[in-house]
C-alpha atoms as a PDB file:
ATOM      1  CA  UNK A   1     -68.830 -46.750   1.652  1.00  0.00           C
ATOM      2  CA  UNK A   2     -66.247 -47.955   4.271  1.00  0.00           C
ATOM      3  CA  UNK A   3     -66.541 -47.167   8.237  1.00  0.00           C
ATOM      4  CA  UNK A   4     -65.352 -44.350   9.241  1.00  0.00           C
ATOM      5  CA  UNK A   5     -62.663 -45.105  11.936  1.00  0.00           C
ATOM      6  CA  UNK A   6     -62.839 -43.515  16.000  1.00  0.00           C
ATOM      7  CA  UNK A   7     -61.972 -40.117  16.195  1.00  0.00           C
ATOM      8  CA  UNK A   8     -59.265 -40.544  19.335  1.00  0.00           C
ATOM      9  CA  UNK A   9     -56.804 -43.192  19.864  1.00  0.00           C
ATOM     10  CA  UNK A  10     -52.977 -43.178  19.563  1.00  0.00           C
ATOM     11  CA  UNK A  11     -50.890 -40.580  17.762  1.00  0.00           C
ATOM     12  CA  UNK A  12     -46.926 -39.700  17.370  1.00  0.00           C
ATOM     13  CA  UNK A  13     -46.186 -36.353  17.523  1.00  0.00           C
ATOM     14  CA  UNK A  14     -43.004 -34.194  17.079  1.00  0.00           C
ATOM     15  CA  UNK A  15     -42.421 -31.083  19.123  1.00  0.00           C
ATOM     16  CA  UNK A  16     -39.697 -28.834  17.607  1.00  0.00           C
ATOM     17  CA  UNK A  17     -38.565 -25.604  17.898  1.00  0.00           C
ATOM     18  CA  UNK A  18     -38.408 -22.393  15.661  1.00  0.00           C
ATOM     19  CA  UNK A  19     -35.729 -23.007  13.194  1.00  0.00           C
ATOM     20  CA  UNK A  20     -35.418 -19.441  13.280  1.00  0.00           C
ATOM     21  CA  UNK A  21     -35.438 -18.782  16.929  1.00  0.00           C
ATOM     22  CA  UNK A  22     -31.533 -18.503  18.066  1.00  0.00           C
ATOM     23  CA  UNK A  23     -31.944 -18.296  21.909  1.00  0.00           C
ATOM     24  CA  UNK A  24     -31.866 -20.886  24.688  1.00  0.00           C
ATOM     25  CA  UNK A  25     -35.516 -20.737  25.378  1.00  0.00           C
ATOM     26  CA  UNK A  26     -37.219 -20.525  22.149  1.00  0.00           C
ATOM     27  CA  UNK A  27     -40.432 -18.249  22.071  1.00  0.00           C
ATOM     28  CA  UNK A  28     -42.324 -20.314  19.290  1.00  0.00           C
ATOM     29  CA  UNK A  29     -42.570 -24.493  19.647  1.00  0.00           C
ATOM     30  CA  UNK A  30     -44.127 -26.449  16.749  1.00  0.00           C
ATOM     31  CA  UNK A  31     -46.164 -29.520  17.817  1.00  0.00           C
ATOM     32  CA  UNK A  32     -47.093 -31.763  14.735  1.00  0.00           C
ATOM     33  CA  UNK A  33     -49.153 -34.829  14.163  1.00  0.00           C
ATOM     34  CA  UNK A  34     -46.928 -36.970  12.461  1.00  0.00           C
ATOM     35  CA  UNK A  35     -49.784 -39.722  12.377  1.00  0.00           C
ATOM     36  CA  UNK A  36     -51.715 -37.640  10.160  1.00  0.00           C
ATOM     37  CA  UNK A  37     -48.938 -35.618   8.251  1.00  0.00           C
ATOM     38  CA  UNK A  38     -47.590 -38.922   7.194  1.00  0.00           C
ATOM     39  CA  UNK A  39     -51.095 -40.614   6.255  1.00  0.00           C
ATOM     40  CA  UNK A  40     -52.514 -41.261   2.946  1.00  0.00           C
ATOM     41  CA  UNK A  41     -55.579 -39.212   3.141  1.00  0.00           C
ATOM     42  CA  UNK A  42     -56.365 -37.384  -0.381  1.00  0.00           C
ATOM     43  CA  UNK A  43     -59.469 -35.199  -1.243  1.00  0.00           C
ATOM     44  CA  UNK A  44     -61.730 -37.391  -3.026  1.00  0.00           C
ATOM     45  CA  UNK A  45     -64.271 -34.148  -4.770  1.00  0.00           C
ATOM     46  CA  UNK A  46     -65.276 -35.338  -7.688  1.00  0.00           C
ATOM     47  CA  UNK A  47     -63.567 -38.850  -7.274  1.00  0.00           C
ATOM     48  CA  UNK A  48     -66.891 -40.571  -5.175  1.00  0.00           C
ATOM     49  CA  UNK A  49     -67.061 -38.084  -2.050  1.00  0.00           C
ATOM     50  CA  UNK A  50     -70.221 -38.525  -1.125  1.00  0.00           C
ATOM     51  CA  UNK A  51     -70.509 -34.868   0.416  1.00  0.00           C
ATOM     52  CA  UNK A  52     -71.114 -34.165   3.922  1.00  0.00           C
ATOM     53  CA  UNK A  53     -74.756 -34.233   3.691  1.00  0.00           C
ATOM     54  CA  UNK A  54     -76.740 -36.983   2.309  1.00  0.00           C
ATOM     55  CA  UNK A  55     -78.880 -34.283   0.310  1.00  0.00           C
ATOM     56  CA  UNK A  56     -75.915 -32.094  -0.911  1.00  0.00           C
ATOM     57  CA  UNK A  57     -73.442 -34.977  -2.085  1.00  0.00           C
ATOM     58  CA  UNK A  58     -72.550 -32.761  -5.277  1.00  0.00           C
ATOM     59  CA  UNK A  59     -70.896 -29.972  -3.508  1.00  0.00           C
ATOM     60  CA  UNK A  60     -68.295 -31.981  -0.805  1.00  0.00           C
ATOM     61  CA  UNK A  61     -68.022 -30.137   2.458  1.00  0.00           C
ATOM     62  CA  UNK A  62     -68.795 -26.475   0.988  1.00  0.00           C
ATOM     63  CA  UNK A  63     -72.400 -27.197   2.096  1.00  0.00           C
ATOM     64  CA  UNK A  64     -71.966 -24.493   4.920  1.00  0.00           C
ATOM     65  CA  UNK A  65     -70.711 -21.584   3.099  1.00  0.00           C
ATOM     66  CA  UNK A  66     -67.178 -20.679   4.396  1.00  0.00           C
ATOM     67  CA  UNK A  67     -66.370 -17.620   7.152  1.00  0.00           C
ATOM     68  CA  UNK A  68     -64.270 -15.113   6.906  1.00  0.00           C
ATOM     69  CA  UNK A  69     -61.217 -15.474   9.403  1.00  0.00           C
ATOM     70  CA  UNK A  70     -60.256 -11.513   9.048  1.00  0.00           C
ATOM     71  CA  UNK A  71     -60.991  -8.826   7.232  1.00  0.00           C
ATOM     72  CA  UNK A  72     -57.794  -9.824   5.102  1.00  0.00           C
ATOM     73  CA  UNK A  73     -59.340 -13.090   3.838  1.00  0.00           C
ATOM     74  CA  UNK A  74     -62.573 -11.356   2.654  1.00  0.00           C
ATOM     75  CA  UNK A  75     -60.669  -8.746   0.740  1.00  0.00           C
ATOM     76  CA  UNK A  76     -58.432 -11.291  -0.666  1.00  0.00           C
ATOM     77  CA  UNK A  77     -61.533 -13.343  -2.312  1.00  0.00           C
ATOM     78  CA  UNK A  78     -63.143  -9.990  -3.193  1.00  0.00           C
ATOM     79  CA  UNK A  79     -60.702  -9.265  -5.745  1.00  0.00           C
ATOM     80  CA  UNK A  80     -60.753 -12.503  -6.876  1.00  0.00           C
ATOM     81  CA  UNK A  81     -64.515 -12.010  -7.640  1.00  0.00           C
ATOM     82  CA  UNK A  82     -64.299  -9.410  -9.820  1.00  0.00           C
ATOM     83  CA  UNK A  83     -62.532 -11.838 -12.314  1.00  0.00           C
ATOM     84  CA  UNK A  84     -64.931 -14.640 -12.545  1.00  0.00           C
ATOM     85  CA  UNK A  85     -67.005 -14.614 -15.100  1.00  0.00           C
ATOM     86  CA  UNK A  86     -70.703 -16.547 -16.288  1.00  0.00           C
ATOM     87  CA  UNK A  87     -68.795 -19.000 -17.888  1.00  0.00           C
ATOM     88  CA  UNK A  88     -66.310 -19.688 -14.727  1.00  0.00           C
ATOM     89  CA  UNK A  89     -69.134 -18.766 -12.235  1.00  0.00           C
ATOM     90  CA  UNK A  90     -72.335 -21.004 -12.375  1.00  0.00           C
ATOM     91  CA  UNK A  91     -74.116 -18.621  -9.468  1.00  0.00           C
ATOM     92  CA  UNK A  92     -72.468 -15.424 -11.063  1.00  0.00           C
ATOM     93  CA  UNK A  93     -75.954 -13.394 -11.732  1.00  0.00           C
ATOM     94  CA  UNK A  94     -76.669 -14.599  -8.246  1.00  0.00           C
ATOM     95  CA  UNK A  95     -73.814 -13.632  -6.555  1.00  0.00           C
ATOM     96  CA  UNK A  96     -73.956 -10.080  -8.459  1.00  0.00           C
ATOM     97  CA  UNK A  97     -77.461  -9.106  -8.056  1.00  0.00           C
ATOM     98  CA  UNK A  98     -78.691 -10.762  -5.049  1.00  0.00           C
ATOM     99  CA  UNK A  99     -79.081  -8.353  -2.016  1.00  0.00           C
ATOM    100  CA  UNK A 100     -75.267  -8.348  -0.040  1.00  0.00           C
ATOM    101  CA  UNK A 101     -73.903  -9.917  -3.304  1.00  0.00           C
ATOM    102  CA  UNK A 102     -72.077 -13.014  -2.611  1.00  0.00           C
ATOM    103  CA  UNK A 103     -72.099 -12.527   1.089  1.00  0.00           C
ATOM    104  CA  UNK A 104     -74.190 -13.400   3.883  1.00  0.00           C
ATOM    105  CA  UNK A 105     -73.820 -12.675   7.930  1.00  0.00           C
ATOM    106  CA  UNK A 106     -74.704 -15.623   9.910  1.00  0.00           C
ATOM    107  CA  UNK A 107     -74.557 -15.093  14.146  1.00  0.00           C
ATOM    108  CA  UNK A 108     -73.424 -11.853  13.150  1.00  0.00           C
ATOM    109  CA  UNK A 109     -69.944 -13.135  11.138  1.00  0.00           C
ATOM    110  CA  UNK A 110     -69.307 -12.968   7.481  1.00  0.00           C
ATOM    111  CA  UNK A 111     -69.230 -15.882   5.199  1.00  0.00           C
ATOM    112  CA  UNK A 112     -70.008 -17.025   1.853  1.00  0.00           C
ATOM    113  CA  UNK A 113     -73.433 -17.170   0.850  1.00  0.00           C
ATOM    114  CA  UNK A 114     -75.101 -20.611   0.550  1.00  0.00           C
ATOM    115  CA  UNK A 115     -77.651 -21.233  -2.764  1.00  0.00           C
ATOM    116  CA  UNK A 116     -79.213 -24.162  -3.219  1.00  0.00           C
ATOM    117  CA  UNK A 117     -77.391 -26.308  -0.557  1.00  0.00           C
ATOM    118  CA  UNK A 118     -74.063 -25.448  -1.042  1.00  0.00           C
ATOM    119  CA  UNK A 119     -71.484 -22.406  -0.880  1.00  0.00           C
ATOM    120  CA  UNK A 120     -72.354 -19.603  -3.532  1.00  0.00           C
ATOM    121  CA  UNK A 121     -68.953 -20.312  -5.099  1.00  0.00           C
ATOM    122  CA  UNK A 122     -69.712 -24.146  -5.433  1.00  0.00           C
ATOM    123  CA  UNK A 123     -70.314 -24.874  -9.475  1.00  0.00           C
ATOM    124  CA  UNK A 124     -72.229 -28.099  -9.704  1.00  0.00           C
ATOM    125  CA  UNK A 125     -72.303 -31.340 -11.872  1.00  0.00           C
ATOM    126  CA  UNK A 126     -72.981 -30.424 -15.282  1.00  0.00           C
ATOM    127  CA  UNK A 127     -71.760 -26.982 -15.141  1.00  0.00           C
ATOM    128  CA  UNK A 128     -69.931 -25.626 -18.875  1.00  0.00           C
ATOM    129  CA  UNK A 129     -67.287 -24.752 -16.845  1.00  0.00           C
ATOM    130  CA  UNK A 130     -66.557 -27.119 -14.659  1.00  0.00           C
ATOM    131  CA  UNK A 131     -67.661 -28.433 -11.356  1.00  0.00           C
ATOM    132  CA  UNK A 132     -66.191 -27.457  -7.977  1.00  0.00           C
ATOM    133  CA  UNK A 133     -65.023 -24.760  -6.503  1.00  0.00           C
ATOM    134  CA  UNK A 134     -65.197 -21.617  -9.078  1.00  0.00           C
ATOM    135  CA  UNK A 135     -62.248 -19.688  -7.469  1.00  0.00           C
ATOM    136  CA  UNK A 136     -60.619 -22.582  -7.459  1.00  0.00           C
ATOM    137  CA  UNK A 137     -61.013 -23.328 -11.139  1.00  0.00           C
ATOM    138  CA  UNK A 138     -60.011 -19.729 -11.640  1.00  0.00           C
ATOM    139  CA  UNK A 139     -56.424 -19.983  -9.849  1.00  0.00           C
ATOM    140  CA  UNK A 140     -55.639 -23.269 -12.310  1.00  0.00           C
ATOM    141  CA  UNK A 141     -56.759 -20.778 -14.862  1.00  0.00           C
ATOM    142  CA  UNK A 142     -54.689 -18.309 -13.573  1.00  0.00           C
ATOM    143  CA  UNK A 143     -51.585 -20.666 -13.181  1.00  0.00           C
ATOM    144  CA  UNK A 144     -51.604 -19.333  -8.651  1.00  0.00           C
ATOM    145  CA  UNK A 145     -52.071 -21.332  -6.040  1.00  0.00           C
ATOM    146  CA  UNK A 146     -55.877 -22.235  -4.933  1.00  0.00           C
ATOM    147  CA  UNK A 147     -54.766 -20.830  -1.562  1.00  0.00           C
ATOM    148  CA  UNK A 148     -53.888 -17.514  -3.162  1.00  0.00           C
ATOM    149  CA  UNK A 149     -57.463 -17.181  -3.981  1.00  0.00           C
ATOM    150  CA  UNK A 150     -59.679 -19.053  -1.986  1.00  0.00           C
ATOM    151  CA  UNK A 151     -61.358 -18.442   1.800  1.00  0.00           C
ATOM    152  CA  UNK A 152     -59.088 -19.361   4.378  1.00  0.00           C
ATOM    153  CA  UNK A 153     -60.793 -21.902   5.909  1.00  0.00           C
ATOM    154  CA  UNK A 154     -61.413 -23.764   2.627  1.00  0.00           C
ATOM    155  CA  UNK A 155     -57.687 -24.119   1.164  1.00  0.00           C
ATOM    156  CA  UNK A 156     -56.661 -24.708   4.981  1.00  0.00           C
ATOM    157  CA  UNK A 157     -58.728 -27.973   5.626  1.00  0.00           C
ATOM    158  CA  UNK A 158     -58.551 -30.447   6.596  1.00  0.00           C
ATOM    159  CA  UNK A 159     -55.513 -29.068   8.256  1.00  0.00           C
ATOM    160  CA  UNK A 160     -56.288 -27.643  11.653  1.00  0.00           C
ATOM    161  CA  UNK A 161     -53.582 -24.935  13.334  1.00  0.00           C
ATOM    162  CA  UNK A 162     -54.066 -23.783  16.748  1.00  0.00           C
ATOM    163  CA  UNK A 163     -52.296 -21.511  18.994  1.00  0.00           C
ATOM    164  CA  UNK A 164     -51.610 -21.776  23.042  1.00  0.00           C
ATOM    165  CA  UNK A 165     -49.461 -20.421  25.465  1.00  0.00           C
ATOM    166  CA  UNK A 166     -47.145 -22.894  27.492  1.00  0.00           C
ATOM    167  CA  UNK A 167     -46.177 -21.684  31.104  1.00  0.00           C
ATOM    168  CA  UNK A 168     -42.853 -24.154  31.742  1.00  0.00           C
ATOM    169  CA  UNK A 169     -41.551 -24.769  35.187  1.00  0.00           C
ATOM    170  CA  UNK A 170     -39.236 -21.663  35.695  1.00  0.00           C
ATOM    171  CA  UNK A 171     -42.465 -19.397  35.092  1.00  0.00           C
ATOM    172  CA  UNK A 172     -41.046 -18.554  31.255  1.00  0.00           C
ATOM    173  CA  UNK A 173     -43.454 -19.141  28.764  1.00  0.00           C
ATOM    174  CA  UNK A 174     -43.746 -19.975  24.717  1.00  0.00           C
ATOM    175  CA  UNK A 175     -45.963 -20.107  21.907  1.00  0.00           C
ATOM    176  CA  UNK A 176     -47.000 -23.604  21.088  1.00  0.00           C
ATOM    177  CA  UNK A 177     -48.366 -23.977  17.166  1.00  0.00           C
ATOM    178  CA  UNK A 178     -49.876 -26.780  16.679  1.00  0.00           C
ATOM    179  CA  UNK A 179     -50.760 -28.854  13.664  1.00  0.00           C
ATOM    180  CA  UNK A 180     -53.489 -31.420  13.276  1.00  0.00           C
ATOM    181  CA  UNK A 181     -56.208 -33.483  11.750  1.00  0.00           C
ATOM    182  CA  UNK A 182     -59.205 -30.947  10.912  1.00  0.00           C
ATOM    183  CA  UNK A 183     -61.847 -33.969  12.460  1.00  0.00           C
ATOM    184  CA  UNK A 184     -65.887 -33.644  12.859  1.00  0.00           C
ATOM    185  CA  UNK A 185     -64.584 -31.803  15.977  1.00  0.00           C
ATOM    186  CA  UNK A 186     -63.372 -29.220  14.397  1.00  0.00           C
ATOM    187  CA  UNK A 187     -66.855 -28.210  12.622  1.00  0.00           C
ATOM    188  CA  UNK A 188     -67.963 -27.594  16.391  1.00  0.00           C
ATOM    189  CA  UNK A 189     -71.133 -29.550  17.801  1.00  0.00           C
ATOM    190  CA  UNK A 190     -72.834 -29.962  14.774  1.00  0.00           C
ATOM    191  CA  UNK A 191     -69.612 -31.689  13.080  1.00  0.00           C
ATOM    192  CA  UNK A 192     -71.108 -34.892  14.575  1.00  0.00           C
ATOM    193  CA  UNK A 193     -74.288 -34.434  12.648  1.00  0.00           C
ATOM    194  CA  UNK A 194     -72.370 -34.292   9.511  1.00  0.00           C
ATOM    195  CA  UNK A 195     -74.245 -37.695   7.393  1.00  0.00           C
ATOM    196  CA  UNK A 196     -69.874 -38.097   5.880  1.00  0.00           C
ATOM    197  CA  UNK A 197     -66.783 -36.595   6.906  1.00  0.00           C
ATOM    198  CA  UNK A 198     -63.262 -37.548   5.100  1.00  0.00           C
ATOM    199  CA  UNK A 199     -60.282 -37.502   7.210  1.00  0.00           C
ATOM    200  CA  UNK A 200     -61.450 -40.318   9.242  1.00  0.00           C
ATOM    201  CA  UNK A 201     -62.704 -42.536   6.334  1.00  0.00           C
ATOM    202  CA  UNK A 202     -60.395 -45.125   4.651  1.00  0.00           C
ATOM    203  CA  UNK A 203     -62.274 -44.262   1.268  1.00  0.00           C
ATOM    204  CA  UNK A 204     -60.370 -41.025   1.225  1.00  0.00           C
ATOM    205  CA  UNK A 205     -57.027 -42.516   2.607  1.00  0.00           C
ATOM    206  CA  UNK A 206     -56.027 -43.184  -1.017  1.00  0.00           C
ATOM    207  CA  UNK A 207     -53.378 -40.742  -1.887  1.00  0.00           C
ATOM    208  CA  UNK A 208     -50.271 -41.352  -3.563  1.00  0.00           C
ATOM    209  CA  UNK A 209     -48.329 -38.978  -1.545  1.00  0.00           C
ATOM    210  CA  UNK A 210     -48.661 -38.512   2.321  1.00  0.00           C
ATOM    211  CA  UNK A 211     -50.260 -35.203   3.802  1.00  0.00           C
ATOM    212  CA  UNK A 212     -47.236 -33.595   4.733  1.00  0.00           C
ATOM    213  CA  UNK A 213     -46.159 -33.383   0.376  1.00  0.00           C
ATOM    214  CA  UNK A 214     -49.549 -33.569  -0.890  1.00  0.00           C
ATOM    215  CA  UNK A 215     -50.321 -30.455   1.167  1.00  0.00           C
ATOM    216  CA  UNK A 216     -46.771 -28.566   0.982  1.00  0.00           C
ATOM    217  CA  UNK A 217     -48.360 -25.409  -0.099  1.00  0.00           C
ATOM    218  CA  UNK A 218     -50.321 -24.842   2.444  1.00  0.00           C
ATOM    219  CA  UNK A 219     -48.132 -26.149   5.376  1.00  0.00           C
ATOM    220  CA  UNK A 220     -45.911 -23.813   4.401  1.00  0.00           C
ATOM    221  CA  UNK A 221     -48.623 -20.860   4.248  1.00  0.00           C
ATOM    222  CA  UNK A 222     -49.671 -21.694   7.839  1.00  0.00           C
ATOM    223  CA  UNK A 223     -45.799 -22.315   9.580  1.00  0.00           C
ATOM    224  CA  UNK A 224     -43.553 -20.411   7.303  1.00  0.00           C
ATOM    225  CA  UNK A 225     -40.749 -22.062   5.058  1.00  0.00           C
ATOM    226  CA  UNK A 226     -38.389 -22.948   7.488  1.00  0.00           C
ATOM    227  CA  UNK A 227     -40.720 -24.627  10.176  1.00  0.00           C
ATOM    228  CA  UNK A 228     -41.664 -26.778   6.650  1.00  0.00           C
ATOM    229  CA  UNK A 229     -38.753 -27.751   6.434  1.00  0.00           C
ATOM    230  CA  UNK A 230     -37.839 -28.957   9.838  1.00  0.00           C
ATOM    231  CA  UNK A 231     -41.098 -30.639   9.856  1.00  0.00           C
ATOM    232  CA  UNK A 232     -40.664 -32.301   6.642  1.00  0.00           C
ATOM    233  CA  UNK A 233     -37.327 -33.578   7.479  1.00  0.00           C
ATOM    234  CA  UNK A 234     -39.258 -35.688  10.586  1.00  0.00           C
ATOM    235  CA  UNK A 235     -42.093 -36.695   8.391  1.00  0.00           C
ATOM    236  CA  UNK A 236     -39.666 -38.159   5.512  1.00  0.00           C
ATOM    237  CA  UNK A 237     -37.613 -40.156   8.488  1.00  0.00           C
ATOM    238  CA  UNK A 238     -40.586 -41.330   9.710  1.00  0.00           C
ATOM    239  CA  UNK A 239     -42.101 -42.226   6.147  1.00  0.00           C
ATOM    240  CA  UNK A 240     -38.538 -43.664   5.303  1.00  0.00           C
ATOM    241  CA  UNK A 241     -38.552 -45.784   8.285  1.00  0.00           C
ATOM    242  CA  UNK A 242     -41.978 -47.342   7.466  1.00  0.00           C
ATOM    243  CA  UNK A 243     -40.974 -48.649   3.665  1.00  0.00           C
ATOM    244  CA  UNK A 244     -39.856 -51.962   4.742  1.00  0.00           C
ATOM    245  CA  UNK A 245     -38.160 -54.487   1.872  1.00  0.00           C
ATOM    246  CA  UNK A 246     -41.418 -55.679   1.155  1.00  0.00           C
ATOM    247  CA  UNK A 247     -43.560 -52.487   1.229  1.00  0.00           C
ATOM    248  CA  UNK A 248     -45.261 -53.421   4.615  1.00  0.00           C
ATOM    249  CA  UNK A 249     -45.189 -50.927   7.235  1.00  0.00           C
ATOM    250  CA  UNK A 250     -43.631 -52.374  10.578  1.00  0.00           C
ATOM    251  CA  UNK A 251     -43.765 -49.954  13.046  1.00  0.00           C
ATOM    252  CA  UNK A 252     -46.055 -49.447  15.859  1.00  0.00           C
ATOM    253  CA  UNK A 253     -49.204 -48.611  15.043  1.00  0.00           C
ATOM    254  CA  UNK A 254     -49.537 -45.178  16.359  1.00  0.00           C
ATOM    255  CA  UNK A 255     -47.237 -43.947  13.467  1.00  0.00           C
ATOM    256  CA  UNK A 256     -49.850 -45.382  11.242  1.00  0.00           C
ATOM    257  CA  UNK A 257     -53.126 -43.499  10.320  1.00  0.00           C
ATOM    258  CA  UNK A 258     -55.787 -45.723  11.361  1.00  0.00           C
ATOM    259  CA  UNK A 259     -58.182 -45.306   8.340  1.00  0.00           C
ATOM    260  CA  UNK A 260     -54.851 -45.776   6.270  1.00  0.00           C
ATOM    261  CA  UNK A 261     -55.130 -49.185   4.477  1.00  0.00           C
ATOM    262  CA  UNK A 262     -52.457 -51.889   4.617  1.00  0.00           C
ATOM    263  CA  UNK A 263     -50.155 -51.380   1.803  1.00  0.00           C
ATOM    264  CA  UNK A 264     -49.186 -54.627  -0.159  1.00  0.00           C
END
């Protein structure tokens, strides 16, 4: 398994207003990674992840369980539970008799239950129908979007979106959204324990479509449509800028993911 590369060193980022925000001071400012929105990173479940824990490889990163980021997001998955099924569901008779159900409260928040190393919701190898994630299988099934469906925090990562408020010199301030790599930091202290992690690795910088298509969807779900757009537009310059005559990316190499591998 390759190295994975250093979590900090140089990044290009684009700072852009809302598209939909007509005054002279705008009230909402995007600022997006273009390093990472532009890199080749693809989830590898299922495709030689290795999982991040040594002794849970078969379940990815949904060794944790996944919390609940409002009361909106549980009641979302909750009625997407009552249509799974033993056959879609390896942990179904758990997750229906067990006391609290499917649900746990860890540190006094609510989150997916964990069984046998791994999120509740997590079908394993050799599972009738099918391995990974069973809401996931059941939006496929469905012919919806996994994010329509699944926790927040699972269909948002490895995307990370934060908020902050700017104060600029004339004492006026503005929302500043931000949009990022989802690194061990973002798992909090123990993300640095974690035996794998992806976003950093070259082994999962093999997609055939940069971050900012791959993960459309979900950009859009977290900025809106025309935010998307505007950031798209910067990410297919930037991406159009890199495919020199030969293939070979020439610009500096903070445009350049560092766990992305040389194109030839």
């Amino acid at each position: 398994m390759s190295v994975e590369t250093p979590l900090d060193g140089p990044r290009l980022w684009i700072e852009f207003p809302d598209p939909e925000d007509s005054g002279d001071a705008p009230d909402t400012v995007y600022r997006c990674d273009l390093t990472w929105l532009t890199s080749d990173w693809s989830c590898i479940f299922g495709n030689g992840c290795p999982g991040i824990y040594a002794d849970s490889v078969n379940v990815g990163c949904c060794s944790l369980g996944a919390h609940f980021t409002e009361p909106a997001d549980e009641k979302r998955v909750r009625a997407a539970v009552k249509r799974l099924t033993p056959a879609t569901w390896q942990h179904h008779a758990t997750g229906r008799k067990a006391a609290g159900g499917w649900i746990e409260v860890e540190d006094g928040a609510r989150k997916t239950r964990v069984v046998d190393g791994g999120c509740i919701f997590a079908n394993r190898q050799g599972f009738a129908g099918g391995a990974g994630c069973a809401l996931h299988v059941l939006a496929v099934a469905e012919g919806v979007d996994p994010l329509t469906l699944k926790p927040d925090v699972c269909w948002q990562l490895p995307l990370k979106r934060g908020y902050r408020t700017v104060t600029r010199g004339d004492g006026t301030t503005y929302l500043e959204v931000s949009i990022s790599e989802y690194d061990r930091r973002g798992w909090g202290e123990g993300g640095h324990d974690l035996d794998w992690y992806c976003t950093g690795n070259p082994a999962a910088h093999v997609g055939t479509r940069p971050v900012f298509r791959s993960m459309a969807a979900e950009l859009r779900e977290l900025i809106g449509d025309a935010p998307y757009e505007e950031l798209a537009r910067h990410c297919e310059a930037l991406v159009a800028r890199s495919a020199g005559a030969s293939a070979h990316r020439r610009l500096l190499p903070l445009t350049v993911h560092p766990a992305d591998r040389p194109r030839v």
